[in-house]
C-alpha atoms as a PDB file:
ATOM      1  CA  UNK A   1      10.902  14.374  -5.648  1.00  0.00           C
ATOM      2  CA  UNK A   2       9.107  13.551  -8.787  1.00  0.00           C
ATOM      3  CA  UNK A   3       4.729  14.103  -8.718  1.00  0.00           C
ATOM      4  CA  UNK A   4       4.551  10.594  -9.530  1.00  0.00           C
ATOM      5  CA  UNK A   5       6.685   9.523  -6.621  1.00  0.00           C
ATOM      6  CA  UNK A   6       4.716  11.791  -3.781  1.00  0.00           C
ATOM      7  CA  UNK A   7       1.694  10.363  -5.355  1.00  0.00           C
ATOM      8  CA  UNK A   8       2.648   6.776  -4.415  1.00  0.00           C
ATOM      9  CA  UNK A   9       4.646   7.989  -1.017  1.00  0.00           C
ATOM     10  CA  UNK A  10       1.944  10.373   0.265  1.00  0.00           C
ATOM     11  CA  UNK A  11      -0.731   7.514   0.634  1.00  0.00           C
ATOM     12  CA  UNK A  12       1.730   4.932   1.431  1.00  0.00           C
ATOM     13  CA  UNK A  13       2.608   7.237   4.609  1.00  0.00           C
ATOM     14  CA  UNK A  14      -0.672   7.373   5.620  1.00  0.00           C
ATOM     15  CA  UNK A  15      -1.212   4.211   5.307  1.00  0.00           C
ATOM     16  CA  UNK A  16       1.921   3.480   7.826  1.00  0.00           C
ATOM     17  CA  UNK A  17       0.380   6.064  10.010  1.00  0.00           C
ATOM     18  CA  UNK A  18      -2.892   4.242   9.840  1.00  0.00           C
ATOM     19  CA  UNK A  19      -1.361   1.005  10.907  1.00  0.00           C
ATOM     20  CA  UNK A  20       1.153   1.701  13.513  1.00  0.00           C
ATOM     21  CA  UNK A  21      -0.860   2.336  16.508  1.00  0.00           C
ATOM     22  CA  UNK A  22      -3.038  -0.556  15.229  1.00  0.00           C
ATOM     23  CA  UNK A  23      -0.299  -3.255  14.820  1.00  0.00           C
ATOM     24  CA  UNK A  24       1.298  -2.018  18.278  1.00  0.00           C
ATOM     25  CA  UNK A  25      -1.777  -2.734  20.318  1.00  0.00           C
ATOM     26  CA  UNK A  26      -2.157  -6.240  18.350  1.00  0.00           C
ATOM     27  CA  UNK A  27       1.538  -7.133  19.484  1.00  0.00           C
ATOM     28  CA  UNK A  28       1.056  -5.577  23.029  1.00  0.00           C
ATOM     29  CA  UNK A  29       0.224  -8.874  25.237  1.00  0.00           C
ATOM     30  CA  UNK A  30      -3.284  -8.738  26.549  1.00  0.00           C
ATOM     31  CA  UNK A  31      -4.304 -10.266  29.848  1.00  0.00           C
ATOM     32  CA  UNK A  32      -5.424 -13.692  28.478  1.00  0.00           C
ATOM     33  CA  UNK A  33      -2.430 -14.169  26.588  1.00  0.00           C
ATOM     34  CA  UNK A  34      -0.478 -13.510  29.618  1.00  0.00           C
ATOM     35  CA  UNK A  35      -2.684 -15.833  32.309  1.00  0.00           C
END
């Protein structure tokens, strides 16, 4: 792996990492949707 690759990678993981549990509770049905 080239330094200019893990320099776009590296933050793009985080980013992902970031996200995930965020976009998972957003998808998760909450009570309101659900009534």
């Amino acid at each position: 792996m080239t330094t200019e690759t893990r320099i776009i990678v590296r933050p793009a993981l985080d980013a992902l990492r970031a996200v995930g549990p965020i976009k998972t509770h957003a998808d998760a049905p909450t009570p309101s949707d659900m009534e």
